[in-house]
Protein backbone atom coordinates (compact mmCIF):
# COMPACT_ATOMS: atom_id res chain seq x y z
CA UNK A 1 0.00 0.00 0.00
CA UNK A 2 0.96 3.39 -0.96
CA UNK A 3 2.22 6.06 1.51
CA UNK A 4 -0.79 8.43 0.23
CA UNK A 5 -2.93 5.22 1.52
CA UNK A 6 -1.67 4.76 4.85
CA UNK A 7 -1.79 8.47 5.63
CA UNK A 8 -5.76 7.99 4.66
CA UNK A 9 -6.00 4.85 7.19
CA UNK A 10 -4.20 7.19 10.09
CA UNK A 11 -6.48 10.61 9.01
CA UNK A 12 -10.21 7.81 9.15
CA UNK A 13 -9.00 6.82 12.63
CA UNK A 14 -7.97 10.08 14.10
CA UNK A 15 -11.82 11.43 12.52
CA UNK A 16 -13.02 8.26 14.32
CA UNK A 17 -11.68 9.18 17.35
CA UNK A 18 -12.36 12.55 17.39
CA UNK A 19 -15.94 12.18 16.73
CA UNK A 20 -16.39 9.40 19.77
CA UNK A 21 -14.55 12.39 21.61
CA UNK A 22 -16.57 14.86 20.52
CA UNK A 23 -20.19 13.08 20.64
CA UNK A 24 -19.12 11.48 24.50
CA UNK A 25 -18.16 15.26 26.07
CA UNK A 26 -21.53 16.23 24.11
CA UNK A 27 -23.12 13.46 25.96
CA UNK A 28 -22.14 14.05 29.13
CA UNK A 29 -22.00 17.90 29.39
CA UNK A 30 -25.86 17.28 29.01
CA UNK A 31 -26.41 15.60 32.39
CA UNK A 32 -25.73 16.20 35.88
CA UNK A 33 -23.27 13.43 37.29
CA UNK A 34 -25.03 12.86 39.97
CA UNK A 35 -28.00 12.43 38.92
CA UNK A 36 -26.38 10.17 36.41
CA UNK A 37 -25.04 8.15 38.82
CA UNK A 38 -28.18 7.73 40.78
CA UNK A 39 -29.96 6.78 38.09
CA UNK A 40 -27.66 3.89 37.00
CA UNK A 41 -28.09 2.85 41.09
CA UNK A 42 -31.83 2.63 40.66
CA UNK A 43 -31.43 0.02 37.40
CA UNK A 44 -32.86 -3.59 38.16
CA UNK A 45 -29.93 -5.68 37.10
CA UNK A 46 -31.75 -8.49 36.76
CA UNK A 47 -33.75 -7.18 33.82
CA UNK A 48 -30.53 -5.97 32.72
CA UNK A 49 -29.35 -9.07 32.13
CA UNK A 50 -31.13 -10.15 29.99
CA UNK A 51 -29.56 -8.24 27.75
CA UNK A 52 -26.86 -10.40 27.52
CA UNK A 53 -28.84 -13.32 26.11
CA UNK A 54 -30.80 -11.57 23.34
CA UNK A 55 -27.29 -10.58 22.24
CA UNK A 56 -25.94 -13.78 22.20
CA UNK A 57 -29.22 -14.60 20.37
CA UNK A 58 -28.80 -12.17 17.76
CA UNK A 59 -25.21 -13.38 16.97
CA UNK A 60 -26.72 -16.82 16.82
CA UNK A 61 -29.40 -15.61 14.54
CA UNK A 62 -26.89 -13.59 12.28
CA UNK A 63 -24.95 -16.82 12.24
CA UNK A 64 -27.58 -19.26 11.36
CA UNK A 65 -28.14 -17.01 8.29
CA UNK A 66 -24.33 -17.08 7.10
CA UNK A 67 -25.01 -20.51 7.59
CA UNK A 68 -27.76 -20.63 5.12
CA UNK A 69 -25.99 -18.37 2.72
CA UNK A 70 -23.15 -21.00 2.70
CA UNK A 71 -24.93 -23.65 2.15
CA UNK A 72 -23.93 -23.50 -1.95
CA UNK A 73 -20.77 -23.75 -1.43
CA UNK A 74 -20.35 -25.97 1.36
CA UNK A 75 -22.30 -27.31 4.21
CA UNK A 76 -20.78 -25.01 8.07
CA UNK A 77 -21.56 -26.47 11.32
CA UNK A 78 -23.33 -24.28 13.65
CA UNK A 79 -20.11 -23.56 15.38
CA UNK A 80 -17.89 -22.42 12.39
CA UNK A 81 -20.22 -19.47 11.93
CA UNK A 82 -21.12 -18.62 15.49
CA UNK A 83 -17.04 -17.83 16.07
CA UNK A 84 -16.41 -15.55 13.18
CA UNK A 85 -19.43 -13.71 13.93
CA UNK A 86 -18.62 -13.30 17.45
CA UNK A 87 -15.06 -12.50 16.35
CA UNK A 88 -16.20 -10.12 14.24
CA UNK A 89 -17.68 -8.51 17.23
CA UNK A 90 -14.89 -8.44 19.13
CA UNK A 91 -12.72 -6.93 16.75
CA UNK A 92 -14.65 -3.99 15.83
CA UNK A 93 -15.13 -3.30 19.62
CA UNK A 94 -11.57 -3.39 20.10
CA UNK A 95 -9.13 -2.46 17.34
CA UNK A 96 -9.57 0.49 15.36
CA UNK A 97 -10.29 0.01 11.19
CA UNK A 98 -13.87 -1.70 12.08
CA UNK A 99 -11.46 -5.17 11.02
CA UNK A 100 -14.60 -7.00 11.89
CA UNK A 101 -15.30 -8.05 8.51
CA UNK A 102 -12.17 -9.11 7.62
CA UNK A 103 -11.95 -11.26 10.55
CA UNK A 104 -15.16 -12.98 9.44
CA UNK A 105 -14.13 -13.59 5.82
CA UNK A 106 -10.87 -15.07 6.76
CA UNK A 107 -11.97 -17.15 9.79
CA UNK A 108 -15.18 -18.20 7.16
CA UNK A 109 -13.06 -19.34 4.60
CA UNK A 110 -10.74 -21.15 7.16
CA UNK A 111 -12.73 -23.23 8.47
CA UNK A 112 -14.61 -23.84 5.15
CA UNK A 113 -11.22 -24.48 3.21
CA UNK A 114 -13.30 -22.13 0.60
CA UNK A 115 -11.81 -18.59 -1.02
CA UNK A 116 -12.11 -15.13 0.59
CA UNK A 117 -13.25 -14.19 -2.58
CA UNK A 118 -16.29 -16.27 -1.68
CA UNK A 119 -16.70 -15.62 2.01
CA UNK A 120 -16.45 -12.12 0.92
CA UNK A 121 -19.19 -12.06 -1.46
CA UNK A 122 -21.70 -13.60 1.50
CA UNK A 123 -20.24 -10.75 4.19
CA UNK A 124 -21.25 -8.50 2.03
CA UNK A 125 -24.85 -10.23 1.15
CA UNK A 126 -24.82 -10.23 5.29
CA UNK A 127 -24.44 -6.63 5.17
CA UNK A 128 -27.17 -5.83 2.45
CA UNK A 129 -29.62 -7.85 4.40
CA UNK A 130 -28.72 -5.44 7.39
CA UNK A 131 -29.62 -2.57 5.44
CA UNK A 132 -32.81 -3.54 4.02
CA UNK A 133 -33.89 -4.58 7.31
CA UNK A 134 -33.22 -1.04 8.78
CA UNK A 135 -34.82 0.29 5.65
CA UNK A 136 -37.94 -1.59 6.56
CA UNK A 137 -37.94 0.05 10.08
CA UNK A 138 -37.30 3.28 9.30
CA UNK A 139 -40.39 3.07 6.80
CA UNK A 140 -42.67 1.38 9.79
CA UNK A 141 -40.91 4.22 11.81
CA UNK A 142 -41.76 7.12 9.10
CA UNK A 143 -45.43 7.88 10.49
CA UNK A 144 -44.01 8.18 14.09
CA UNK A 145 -41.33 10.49 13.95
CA UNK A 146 -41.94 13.98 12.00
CA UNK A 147 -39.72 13.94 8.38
CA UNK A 148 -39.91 17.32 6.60
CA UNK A 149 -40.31 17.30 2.99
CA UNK A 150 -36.61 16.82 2.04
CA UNK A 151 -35.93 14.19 5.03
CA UNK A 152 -38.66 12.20 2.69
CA UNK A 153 -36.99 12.82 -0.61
CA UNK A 154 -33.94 11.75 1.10
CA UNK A 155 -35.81 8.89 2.53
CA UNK A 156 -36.99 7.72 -0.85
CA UNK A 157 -33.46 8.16 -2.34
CA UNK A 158 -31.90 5.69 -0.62
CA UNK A 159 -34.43 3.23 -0.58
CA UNK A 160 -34.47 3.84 -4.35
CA UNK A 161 -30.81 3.04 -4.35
CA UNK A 162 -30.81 0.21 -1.75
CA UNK A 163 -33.50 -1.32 -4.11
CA UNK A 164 -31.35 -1.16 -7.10
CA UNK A 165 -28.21 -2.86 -5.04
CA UNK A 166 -30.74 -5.40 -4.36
CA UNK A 167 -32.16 -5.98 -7.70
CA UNK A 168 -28.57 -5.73 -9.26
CA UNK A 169 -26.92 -8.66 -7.00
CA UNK A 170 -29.81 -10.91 -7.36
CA UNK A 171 -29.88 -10.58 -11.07
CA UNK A 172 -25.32 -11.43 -10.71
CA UNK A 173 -26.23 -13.66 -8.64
CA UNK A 174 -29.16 -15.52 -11.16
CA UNK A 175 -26.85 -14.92 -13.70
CA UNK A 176 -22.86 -15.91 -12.83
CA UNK A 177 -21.32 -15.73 -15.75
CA UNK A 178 -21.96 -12.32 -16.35
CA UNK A 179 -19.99 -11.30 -13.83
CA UNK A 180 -16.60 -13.30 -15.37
CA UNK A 181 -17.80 -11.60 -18.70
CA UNK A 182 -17.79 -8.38 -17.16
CA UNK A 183 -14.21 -8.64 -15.26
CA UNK A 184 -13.03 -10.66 -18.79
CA UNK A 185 -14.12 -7.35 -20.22
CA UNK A 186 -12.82 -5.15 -18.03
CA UNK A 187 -9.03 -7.03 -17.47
CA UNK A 188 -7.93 -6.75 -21.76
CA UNK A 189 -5.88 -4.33 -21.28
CA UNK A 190 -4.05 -5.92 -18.30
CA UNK A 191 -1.46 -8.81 -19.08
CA UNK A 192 -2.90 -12.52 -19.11
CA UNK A 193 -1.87 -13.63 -16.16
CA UNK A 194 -3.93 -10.75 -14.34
CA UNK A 195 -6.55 -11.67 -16.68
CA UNK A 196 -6.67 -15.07 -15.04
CA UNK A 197 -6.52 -13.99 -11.52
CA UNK A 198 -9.34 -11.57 -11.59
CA UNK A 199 -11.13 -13.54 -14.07
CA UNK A 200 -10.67 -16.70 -11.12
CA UNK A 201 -11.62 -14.07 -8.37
CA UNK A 202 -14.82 -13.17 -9.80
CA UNK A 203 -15.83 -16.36 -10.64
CA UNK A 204 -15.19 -17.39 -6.57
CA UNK A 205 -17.40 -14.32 -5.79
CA UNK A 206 -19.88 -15.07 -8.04
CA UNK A 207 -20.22 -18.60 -5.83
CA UNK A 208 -20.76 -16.64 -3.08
CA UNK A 209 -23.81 -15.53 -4.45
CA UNK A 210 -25.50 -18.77 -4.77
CA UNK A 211 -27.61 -18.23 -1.66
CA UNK A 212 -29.59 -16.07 -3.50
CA UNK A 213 -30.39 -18.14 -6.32
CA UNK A 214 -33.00 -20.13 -4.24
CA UNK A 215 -35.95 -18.07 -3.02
CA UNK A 216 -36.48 -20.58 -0.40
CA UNK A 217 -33.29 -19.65 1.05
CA UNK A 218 -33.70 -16.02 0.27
CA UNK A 219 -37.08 -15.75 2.46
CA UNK A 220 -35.13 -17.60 5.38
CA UNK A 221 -32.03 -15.54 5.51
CA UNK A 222 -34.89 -12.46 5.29
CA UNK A 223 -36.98 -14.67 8.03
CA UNK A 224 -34.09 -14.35 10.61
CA UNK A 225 -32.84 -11.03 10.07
CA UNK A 226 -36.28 -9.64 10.85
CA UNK A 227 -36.35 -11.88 14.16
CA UNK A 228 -33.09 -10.60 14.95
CA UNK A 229 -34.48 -6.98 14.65
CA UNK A 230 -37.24 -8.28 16.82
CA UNK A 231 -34.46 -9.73 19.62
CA UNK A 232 -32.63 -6.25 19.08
CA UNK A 233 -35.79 -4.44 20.20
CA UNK A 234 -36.61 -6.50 23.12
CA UNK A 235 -33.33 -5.78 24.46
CA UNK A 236 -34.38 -2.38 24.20
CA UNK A 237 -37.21 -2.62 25.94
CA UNK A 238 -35.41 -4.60 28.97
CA UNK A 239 -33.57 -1.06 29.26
CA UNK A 240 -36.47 1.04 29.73
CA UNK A 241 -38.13 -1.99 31.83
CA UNK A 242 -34.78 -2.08 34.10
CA UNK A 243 -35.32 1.86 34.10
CA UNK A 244 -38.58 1.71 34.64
CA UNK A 245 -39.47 3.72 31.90
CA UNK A 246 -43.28 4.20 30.76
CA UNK A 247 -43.00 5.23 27.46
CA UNK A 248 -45.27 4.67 23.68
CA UNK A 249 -44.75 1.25 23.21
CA UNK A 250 -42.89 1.49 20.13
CA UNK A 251 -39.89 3.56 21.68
CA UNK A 252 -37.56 0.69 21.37
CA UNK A 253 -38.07 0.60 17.55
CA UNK A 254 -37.24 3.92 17.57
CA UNK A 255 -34.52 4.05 19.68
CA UNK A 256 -32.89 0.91 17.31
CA UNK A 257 -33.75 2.65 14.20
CA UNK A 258 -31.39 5.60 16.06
CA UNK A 259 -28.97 3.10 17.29
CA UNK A 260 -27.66 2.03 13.85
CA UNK A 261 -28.03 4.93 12.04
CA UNK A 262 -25.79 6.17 14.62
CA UNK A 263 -23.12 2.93 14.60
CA UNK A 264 -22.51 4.07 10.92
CA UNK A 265 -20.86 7.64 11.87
CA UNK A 266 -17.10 7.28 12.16
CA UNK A 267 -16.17 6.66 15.57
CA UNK A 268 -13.48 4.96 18.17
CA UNK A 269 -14.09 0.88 18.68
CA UNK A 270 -16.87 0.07 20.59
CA UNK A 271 -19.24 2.59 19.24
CA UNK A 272 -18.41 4.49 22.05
CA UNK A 273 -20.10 8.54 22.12
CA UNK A 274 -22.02 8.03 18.76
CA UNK A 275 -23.83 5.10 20.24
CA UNK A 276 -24.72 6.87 23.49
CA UNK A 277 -25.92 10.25 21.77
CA UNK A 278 -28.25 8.53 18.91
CA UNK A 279 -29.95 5.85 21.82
CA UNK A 280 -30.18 8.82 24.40
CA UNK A 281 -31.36 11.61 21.86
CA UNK A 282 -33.99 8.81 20.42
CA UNK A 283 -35.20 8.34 24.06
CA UNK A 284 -35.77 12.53 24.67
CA UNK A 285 -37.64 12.15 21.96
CA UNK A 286 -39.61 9.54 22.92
CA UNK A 287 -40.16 11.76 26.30
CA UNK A 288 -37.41 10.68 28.75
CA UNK A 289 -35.41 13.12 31.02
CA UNK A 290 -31.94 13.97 30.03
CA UNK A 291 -30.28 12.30 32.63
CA UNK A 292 -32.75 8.87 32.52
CA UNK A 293 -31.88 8.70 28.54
CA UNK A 294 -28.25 9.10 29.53
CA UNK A 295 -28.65 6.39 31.99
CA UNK A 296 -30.17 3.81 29.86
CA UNK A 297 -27.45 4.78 27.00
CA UNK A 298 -24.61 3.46 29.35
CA UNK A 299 -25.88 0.89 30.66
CA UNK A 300 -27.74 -0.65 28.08
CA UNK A 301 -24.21 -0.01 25.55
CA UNK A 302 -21.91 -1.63 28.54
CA UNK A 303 -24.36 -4.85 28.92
CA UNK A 304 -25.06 -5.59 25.18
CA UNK A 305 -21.02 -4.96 24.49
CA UNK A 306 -18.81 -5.58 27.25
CA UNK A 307 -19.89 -8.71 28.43
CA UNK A 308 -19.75 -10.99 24.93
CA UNK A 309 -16.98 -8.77 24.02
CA UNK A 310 -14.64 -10.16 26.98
CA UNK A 311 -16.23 -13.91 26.71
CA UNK A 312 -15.60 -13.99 23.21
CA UNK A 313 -11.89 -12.56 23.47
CA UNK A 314 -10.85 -16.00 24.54
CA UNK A 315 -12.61 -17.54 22.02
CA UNK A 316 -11.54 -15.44 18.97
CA UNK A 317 -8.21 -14.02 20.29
CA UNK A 318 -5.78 -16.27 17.47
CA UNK A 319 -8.71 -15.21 14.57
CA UNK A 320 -8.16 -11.64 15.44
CA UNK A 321 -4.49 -11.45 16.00
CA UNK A 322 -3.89 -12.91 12.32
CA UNK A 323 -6.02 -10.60 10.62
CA UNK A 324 -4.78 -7.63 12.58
CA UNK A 325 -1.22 -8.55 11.64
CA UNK A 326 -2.63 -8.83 7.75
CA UNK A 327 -4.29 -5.72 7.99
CA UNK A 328 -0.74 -3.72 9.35
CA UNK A 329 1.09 -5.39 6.70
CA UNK A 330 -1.05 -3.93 4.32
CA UNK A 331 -1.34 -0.67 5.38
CA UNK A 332 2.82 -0.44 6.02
CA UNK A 333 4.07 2.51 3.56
CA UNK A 334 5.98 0.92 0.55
CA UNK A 335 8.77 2.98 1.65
CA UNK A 336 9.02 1.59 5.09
CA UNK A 337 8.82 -1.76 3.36
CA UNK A 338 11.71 -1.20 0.73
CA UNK A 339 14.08 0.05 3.57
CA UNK A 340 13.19 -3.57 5.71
């Protein structure tokens, strides 16, 4: 990697970090620490808790769908997607460069004895599936919250767009040679042994995409993300339960709909300050006090994080540490590299 490209890695983290920084001294400078504290005293732990399950349900949910996804290429045991996913996890609440992903795809294609290029492609169908799920609760969420006229247009735009990513992989993914024609196409110019390789690497992708060449499959993997929405929001209502909090009853879709909108700003590992402003903004809104929303920010953040985050640490520690050391060989200056 260049020296123009590593400067770009170190510039995204330092925004990261400064945004955490800036969103957590916004969050905090909002609330008296007392009353803060007191609040967090008053929490029924109990209810709390069960926080900790519904995210270790969700990560068995989001596995069982990688699972399914797989299932073209080769048959996973429960077990080889549960630890990627929960690596994944780990990672991005740890290490800077949300490595998450790459963690998955290698650790998937490990323990498959499959191509990246493959894993990669089904990651990525994981992540679309993400997004149409929070399109589909931000458009049960539209006649709740107030969107001006532009908010709408905007609204429309990117379903319009998320639609079209949809359509467009389905139709690669119904027809897999096209996308070998298309890199064939693309790679003339390029000598023929690069020809080969990408021409190889698209056609390992375009296996990835086999999962969506059933519709069987496709209404499962669409099945459990929407349950694991559902899990998501009953963790969110254990908060304001543990709290308790008597607010509309559809606060906690809300207050997820906030939650990852907020997860995709820049920000430190561990969502840390962008997660706490978008669920405690989302709960004012909903009709909370300041300091209550602030409250149930923190603690509901440290029980669905910190507790799978240091289980799973022992689990996914070896998974991590090799893509970490792939990911700082890459972005090493060629410079640096030429002088070694």
């Amino acid at each position: 990697m260049t020296s123009s490209s590593y400067m770009r890695q170190r510039v995204l983290m330092a925004v990261g970090f400064a945004l955490s920084g800036i969103a957590l001294y916004y969050f905090l400078g909002r609330v008296d620490g007392r009353q803060l504290l007191s609040a967090l005293a008053s929490a029924d732990l109990w209810i709390l808790s069960v926080c900790v399950v519904t995210k270790g349900m969700v990560l068995s949910l989001n596995a069982t769908r990688t699972r399914v996804l797989l299932l073209p290429l080769r048959r996973y045991r429960f077990f080889e997607c549960f630890v990627p996913w929960l690596s994944a996890f780990v990672t991005d609440n740890l290490f800077p460069f949300r490595l998450g992903e790459l963690v998955r795809i290698d650790l998937l294609a490990r323990a498959g004895g499959i191509s990246r290029s493959s894993t990669a492609a089904v990651v990525g169908l994981d992540r679309l599936l993400d997004l149409v799920s929070l399109l589909v609760l931000l458009a049960v969420a539209a006649p709740v919250l107030t969107f001006d006229l532009a908010s709408a247009g905007r609204l429309i735009l990117v379903g319009t767009i998320v639609a079209l990513c949809v359509a467009t992989v389905i139709w690669l993914a119904t027809h897999p040679a096209a996308i070998s024609r298309l890199v064939a196409t693309l790679a003339r110019p390029m000598n023929a042994g690069s020809q080969e390789w990408l021409i190889e690497k698209a056609q390992q992708f375009s296996q990835g995409l086999g999962g969506l060449r059933s519709w069987k499959m496709v209404l499962t993997v669409l099945t459990l993300t929407l349950v694991a929405r559902a899990l998501g929001m009953l963790a969110i209502q254990c908060w304001l339960w543990a709290f308790d909090l008597s607010l509309p009853p559809y606060t906690s879709l809300v207050v997820l709909l906030f939650i990852s909108i907020g997860t995709m700003i820049p920000s430190s590992p561990g969502f840390i300050g962008t997660f706490h402003v978008a669920c405690a903004y989302a709960l004012e809104l909903m009709g909370a006090t300041p300091e209550i929303a602030a409250s149930v920010a923190v603690a509901g953040h440290f029980m669905t994080t910190v507790p799978w985050t240091i289980g799973g640490l022992f689990v996914s520690f070896s998974g991590i540490r090799r893509a970490w050391q792939q990911r700082r060989d890459s972005i090493r200056p060629v410079e640096r590299v030429a002088s070694a």
